[in-house]
PDB file of N, CA and C in Angstrom:
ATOM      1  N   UNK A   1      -6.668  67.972 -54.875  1.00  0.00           N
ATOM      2  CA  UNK A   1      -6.823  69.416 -54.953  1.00  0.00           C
ATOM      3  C   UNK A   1      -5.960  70.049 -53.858  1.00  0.00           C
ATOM      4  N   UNK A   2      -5.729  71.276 -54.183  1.00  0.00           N
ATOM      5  CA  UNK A   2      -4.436  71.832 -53.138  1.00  0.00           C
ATOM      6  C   UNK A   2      -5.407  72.748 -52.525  1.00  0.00           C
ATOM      7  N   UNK A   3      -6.178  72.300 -51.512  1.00  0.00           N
ATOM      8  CA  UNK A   3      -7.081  73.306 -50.672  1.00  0.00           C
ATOM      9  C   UNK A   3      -6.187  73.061 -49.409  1.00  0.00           C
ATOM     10  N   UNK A   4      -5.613  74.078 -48.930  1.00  0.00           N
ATOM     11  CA  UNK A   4      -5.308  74.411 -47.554  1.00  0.00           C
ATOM     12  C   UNK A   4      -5.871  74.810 -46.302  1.00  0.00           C
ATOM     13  N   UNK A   5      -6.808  75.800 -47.012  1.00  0.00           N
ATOM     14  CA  UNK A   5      -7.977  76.196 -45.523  1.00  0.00           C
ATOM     15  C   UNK A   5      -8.809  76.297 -46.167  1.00  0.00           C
ATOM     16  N   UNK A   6      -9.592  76.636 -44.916  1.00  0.00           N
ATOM     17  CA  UNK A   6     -11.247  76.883 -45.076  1.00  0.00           C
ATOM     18  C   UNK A   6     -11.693  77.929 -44.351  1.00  0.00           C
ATOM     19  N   UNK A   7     -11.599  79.558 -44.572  1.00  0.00           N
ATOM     20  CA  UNK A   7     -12.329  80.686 -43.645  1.00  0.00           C
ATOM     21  C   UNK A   7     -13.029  81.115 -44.023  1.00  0.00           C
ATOM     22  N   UNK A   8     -14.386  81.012 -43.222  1.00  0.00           N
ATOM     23  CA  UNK A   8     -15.592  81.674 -43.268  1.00  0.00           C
ATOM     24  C   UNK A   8     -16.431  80.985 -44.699  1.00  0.00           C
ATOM     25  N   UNK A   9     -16.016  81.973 -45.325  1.00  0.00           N
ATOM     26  CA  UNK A   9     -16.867  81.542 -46.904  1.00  0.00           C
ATOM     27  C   UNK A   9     -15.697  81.451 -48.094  1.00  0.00           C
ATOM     28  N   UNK A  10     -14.881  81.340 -47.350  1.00  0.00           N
ATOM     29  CA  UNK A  10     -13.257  81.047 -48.383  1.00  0.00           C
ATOM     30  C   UNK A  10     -12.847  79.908 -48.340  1.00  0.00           C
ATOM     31  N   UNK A  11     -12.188  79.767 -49.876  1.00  0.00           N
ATOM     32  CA  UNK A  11     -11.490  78.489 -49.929  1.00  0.00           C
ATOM     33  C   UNK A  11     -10.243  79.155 -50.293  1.00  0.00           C
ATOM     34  N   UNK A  12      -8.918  78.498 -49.798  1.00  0.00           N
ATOM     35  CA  UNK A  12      -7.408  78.760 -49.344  1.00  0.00           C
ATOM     36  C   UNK A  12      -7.354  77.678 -50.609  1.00  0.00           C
ATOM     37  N   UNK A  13      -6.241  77.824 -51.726  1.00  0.00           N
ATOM     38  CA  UNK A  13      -6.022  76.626 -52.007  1.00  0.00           C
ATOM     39  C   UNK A  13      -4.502  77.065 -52.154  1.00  0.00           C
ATOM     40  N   UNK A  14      -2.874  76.305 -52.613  1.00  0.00           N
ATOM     41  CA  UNK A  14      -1.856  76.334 -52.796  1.00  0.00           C
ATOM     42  C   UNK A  14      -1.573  75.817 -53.664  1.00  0.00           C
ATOM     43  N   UNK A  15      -1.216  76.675 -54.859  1.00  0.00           N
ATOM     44  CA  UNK A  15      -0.467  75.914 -56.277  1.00  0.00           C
ATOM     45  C   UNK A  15       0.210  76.352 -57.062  1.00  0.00           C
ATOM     46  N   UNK A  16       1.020  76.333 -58.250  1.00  0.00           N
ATOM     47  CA  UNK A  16       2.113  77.007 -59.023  1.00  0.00           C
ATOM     48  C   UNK A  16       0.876  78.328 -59.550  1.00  0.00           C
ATOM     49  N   UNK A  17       1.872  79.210 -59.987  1.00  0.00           N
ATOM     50  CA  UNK A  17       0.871  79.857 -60.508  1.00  0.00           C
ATOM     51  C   UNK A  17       0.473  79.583 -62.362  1.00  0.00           C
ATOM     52  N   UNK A  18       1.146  78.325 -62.966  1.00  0.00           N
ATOM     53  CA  UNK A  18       0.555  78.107 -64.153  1.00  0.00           C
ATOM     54  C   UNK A  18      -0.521  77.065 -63.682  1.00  0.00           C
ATOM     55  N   UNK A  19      -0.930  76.494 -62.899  1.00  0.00           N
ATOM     56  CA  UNK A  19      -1.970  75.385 -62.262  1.00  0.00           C
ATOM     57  C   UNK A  19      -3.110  76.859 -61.746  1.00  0.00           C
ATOM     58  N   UNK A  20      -2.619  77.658 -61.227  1.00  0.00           N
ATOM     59  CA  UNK A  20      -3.824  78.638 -60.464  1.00  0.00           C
ATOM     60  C   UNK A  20      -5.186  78.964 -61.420  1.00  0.00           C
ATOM     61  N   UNK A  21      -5.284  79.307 -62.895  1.00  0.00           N
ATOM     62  CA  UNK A  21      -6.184  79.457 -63.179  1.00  0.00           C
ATOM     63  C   UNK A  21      -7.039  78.092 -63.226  1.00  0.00           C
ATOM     64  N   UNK A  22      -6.877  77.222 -63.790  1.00  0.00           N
ATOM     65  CA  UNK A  22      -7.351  75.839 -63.422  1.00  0.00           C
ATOM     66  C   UNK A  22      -8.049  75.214 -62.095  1.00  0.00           C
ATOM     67  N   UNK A  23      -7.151  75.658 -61.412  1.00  0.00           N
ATOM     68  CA  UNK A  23      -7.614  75.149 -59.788  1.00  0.00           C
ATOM     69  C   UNK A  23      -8.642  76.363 -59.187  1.00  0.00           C
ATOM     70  N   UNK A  24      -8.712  77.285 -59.898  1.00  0.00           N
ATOM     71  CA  UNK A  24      -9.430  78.585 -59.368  1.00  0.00           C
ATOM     72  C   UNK A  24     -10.950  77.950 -60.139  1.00  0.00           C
ATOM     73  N   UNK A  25     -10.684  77.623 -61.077  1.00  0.00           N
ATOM     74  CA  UNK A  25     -12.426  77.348 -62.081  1.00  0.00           C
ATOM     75  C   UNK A  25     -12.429  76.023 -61.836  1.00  0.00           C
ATOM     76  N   UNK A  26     -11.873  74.724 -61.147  1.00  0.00           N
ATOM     77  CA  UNK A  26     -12.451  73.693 -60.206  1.00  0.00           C
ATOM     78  C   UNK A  26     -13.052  74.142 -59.233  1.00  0.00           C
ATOM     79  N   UNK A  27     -12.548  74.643 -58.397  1.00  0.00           N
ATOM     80  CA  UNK A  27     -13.132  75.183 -57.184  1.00  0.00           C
ATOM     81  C   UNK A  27     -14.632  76.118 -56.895  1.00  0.00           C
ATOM     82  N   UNK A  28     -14.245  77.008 -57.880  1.00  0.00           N
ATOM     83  CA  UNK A  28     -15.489  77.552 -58.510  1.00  0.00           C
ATOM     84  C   UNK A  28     -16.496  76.442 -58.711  1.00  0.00           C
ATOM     85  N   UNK A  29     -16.193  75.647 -60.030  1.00  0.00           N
ATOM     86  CA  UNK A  29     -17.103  74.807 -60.280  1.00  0.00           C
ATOM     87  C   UNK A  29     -17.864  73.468 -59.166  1.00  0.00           C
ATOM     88  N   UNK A  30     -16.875  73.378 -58.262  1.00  0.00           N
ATOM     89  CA  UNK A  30     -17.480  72.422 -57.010  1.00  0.00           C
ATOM     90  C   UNK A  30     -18.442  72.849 -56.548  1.00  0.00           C
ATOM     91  N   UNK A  31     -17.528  74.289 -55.945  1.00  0.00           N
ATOM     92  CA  UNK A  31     -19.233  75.081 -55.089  1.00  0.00           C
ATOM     93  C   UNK A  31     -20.082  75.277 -55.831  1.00  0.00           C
ATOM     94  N   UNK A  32     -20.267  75.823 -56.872  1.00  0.00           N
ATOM     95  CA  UNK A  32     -21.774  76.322 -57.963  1.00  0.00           C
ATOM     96  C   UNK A  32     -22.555  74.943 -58.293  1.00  0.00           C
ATOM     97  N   UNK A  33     -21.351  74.066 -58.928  1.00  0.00           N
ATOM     98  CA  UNK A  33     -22.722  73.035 -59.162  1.00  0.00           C
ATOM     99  C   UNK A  33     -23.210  71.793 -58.659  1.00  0.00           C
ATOM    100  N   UNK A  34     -24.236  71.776 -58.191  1.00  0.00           N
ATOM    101  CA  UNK A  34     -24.967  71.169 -57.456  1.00  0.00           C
ATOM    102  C   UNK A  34     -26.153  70.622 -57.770  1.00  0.00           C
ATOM    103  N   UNK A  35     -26.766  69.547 -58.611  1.00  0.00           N
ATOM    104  CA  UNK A  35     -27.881  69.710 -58.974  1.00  0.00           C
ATOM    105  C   UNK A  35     -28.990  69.648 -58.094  1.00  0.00           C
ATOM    106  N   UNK A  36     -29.071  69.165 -56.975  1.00  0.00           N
ATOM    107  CA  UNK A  36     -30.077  69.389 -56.250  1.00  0.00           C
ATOM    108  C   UNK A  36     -30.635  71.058 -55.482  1.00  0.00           C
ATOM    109  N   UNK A  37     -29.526  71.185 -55.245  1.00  0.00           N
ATOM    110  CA  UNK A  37     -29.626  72.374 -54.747  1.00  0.00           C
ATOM    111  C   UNK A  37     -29.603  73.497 -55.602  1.00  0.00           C
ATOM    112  N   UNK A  38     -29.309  73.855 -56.951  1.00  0.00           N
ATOM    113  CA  UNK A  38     -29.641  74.801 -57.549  1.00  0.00           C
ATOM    114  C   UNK A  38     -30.637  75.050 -58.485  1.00  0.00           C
ATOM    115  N   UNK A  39     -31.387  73.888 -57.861  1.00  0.00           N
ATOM    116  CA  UNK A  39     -33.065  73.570 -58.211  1.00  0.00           C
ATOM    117  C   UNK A  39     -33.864  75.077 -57.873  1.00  0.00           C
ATOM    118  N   UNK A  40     -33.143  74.898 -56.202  1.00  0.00           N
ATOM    119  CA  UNK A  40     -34.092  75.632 -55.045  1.00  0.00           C
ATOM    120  C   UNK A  40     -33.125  76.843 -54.381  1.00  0.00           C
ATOM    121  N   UNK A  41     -31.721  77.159 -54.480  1.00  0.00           N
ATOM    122  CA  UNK A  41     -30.878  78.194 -54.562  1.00  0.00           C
ATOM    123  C   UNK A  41     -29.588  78.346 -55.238  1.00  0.00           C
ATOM    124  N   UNK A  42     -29.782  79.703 -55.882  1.00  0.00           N
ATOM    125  CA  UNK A  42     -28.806  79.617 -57.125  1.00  0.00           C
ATOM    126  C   UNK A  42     -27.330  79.524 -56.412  1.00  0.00           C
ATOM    127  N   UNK A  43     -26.253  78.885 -56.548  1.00  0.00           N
ATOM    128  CA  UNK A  43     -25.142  78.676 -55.752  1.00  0.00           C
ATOM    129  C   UNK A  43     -24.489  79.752 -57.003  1.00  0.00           C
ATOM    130  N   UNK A  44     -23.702  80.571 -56.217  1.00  0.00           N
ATOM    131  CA  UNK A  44     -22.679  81.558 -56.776  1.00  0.00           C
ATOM    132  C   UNK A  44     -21.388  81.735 -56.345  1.00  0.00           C
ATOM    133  N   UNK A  45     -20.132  81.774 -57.102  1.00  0.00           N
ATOM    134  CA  UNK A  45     -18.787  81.937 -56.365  1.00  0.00           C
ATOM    135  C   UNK A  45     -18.067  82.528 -57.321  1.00  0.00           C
ATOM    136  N   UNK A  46     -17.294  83.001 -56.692  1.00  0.00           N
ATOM    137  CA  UNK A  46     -15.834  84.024 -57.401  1.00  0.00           C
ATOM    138  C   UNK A  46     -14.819  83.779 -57.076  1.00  0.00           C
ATOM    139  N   UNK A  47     -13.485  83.924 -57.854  1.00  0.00           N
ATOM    140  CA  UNK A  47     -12.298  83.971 -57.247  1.00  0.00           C
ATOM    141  C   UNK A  47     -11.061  84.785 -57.579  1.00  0.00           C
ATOM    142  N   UNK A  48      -9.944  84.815 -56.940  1.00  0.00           N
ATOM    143  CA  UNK A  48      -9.148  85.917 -57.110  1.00  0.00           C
ATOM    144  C   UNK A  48      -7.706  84.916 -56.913  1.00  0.00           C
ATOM    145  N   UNK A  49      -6.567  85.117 -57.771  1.00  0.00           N
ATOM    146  CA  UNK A  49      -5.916  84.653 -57.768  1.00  0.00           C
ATOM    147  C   UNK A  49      -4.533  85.762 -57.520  1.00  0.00           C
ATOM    148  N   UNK A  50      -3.840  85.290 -56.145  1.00  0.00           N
ATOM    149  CA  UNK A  50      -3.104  86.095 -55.353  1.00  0.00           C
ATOM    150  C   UNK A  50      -1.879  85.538 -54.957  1.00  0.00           C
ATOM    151  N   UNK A  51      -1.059  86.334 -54.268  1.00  0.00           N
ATOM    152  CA  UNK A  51       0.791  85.898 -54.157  1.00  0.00           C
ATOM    153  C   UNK A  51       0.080  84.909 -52.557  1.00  0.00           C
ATOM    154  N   UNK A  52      -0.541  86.588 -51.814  1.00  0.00           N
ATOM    155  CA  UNK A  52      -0.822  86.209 -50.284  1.00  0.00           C
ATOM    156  C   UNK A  52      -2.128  86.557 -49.980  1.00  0.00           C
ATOM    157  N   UNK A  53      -2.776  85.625 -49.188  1.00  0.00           N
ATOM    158  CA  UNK A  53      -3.987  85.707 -49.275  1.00  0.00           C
ATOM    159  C   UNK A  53      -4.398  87.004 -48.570  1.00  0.00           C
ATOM    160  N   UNK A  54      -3.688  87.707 -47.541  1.00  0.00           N
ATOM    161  CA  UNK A  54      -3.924  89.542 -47.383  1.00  0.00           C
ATOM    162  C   UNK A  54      -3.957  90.174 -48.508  1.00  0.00           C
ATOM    163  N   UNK A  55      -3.333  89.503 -49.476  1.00  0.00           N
ATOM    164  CA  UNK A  55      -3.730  90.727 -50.890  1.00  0.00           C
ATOM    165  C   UNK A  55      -4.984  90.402 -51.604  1.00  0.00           C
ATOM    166  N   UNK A  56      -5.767  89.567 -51.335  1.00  0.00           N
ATOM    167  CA  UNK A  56      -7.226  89.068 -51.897  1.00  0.00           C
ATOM    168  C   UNK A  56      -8.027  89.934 -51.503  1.00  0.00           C
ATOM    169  N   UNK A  57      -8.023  90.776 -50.228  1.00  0.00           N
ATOM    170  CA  UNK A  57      -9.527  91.410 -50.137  1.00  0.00           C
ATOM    171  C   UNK A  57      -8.822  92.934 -49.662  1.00  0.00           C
ATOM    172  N   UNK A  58      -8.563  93.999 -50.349  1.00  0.00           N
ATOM    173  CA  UNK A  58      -8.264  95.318 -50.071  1.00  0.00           C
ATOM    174  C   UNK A  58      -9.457  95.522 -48.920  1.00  0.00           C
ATOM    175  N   UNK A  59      -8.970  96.750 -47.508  1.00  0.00           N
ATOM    176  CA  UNK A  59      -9.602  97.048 -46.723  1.00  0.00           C
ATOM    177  C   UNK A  59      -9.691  99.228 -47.123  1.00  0.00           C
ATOM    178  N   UNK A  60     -10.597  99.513 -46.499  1.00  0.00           N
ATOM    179  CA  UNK A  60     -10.634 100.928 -46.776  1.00  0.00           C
ATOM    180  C   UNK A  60     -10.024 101.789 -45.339  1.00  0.00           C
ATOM    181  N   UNK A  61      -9.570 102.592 -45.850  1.00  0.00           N
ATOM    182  CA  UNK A  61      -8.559 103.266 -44.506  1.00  0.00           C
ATOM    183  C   UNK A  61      -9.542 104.282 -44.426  1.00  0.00           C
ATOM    184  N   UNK A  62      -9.446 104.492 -42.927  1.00  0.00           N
ATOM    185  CA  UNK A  62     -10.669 104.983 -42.280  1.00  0.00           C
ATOM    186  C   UNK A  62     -10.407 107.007 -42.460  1.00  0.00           C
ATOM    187  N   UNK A  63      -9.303 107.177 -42.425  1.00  0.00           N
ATOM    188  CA  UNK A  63      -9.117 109.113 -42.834  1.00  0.00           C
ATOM    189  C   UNK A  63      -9.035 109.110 -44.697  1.00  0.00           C
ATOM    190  N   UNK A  64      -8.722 108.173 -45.305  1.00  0.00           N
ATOM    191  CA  UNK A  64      -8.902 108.667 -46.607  1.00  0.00           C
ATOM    192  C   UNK A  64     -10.070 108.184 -47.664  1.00  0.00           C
ATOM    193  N   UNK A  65     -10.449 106.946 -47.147  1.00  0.00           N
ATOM    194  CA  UNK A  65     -11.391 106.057 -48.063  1.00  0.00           C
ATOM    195  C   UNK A  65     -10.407 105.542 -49.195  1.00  0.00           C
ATOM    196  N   UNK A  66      -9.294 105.286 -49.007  1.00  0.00           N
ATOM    197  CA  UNK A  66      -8.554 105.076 -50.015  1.00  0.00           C
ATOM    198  C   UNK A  66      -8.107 103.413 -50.081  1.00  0.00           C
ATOM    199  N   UNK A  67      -8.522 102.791 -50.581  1.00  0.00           N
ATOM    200  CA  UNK A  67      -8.426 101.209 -50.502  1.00  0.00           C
ATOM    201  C   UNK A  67      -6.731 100.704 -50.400  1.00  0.00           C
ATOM    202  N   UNK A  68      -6.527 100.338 -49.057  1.00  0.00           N
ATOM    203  CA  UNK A  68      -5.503  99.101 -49.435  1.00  0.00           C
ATOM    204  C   UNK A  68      -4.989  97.967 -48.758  1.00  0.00           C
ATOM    205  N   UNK A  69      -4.072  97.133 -49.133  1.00  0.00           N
ATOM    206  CA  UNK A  69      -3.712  95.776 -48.905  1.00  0.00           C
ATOM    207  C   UNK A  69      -3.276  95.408 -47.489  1.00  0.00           C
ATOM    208  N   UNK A  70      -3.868  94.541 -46.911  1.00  0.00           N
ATOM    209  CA  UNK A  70      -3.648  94.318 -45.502  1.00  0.00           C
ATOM    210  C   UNK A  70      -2.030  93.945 -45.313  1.00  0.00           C
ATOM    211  N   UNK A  71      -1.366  95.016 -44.187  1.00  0.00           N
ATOM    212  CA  UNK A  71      -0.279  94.229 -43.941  1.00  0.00           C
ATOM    213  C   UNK A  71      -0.184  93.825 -42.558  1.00  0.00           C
ATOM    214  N   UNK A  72       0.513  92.820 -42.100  1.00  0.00           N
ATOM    215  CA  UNK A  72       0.018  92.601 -40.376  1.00  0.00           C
ATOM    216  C   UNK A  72       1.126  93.321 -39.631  1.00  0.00           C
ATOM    217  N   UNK A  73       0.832  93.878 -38.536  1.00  0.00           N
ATOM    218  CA  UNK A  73       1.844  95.007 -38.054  1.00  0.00           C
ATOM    219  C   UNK A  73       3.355  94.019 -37.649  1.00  0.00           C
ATOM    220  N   UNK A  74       3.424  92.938 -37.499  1.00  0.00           N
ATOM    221  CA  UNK A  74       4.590  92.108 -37.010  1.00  0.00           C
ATOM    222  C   UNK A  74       5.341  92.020 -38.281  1.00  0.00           C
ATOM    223  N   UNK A  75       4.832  92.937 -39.469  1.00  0.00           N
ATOM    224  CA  UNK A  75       5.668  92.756 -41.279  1.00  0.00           C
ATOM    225  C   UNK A  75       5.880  94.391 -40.943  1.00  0.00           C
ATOM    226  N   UNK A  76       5.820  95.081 -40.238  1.00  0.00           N
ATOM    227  CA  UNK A  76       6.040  96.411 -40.197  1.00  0.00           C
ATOM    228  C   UNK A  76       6.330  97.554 -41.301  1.00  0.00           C
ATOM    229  N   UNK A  77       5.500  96.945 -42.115  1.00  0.00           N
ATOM    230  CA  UNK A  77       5.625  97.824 -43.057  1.00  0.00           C
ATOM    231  C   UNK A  77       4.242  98.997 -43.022  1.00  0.00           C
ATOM    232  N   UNK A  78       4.041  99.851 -44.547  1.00  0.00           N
ATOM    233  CA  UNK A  78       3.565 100.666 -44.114  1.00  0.00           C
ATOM    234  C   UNK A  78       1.994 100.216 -45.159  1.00  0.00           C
ATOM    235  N   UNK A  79       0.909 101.279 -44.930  1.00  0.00           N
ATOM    236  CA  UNK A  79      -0.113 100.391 -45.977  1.00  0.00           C
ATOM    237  C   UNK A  79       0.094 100.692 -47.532  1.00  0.00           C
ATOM    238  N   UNK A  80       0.147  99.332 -47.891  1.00  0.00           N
ATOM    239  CA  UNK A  80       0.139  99.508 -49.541  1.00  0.00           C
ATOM    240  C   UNK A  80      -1.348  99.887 -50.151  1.00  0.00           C
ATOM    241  N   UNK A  81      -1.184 101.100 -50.369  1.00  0.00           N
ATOM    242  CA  UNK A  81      -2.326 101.860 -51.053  1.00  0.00           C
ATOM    243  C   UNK A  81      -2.617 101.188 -52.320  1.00  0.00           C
ATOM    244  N   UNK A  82      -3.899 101.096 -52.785  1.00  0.00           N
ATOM    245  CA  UNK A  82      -4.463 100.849 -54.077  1.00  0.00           C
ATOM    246  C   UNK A  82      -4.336 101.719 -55.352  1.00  0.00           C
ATOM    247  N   UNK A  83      -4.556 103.363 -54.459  1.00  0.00           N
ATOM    248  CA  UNK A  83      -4.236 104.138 -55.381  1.00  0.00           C
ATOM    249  C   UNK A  83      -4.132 105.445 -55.174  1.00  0.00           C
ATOM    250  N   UNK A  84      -3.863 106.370 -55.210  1.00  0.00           N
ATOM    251  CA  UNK A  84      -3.591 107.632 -54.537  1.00  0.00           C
ATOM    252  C   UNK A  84      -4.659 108.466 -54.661  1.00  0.00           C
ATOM    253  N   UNK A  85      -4.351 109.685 -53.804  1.00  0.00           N
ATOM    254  CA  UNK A  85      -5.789 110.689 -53.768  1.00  0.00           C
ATOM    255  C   UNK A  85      -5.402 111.575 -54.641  1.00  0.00           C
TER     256      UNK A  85
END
């Protein structure tokens, strides 16, 4: 499996993007099933299939409420908005 990291409650994995849906519903399927444990808690997971993993979780900008894509200031660019006001 092409798992690269591990943050927090994320799994990082690296693969073509005709392999990504595949490797997205393994991964899925590792964490959820469990038979012992979803005896006694239901295991749940999601996933999102992305270029860079800053584009997986939009942040909200604090003067507009307007959702968008993390860029790190050393890429000096500007924020890529989700969607306009």
């Amino acid at each position: 499996m092409p798992v690269v990291g591990l943050i927090h409650d994320e799994v990082l994995a690296h693969c073509s993007k005709k392999d990504a849906p595949e490797v997205q519903n393994l991964i899925i399927k590792r964490l959820t099933e469990h038979e012992g444990l979803n005896e006694v808690v239901p295991l749940r997971a999601d996933g999102d299939i992305v270029s860079h993993w800053s584009d997986a979780k939009p942040l909200k900008d604090a003067d507009t409420g307007l959702e968008y894509l993390f860029t790190p200031r050393w890429a000096g660019g500007e924020k890529r908005f989700l969607e306009t006001a």
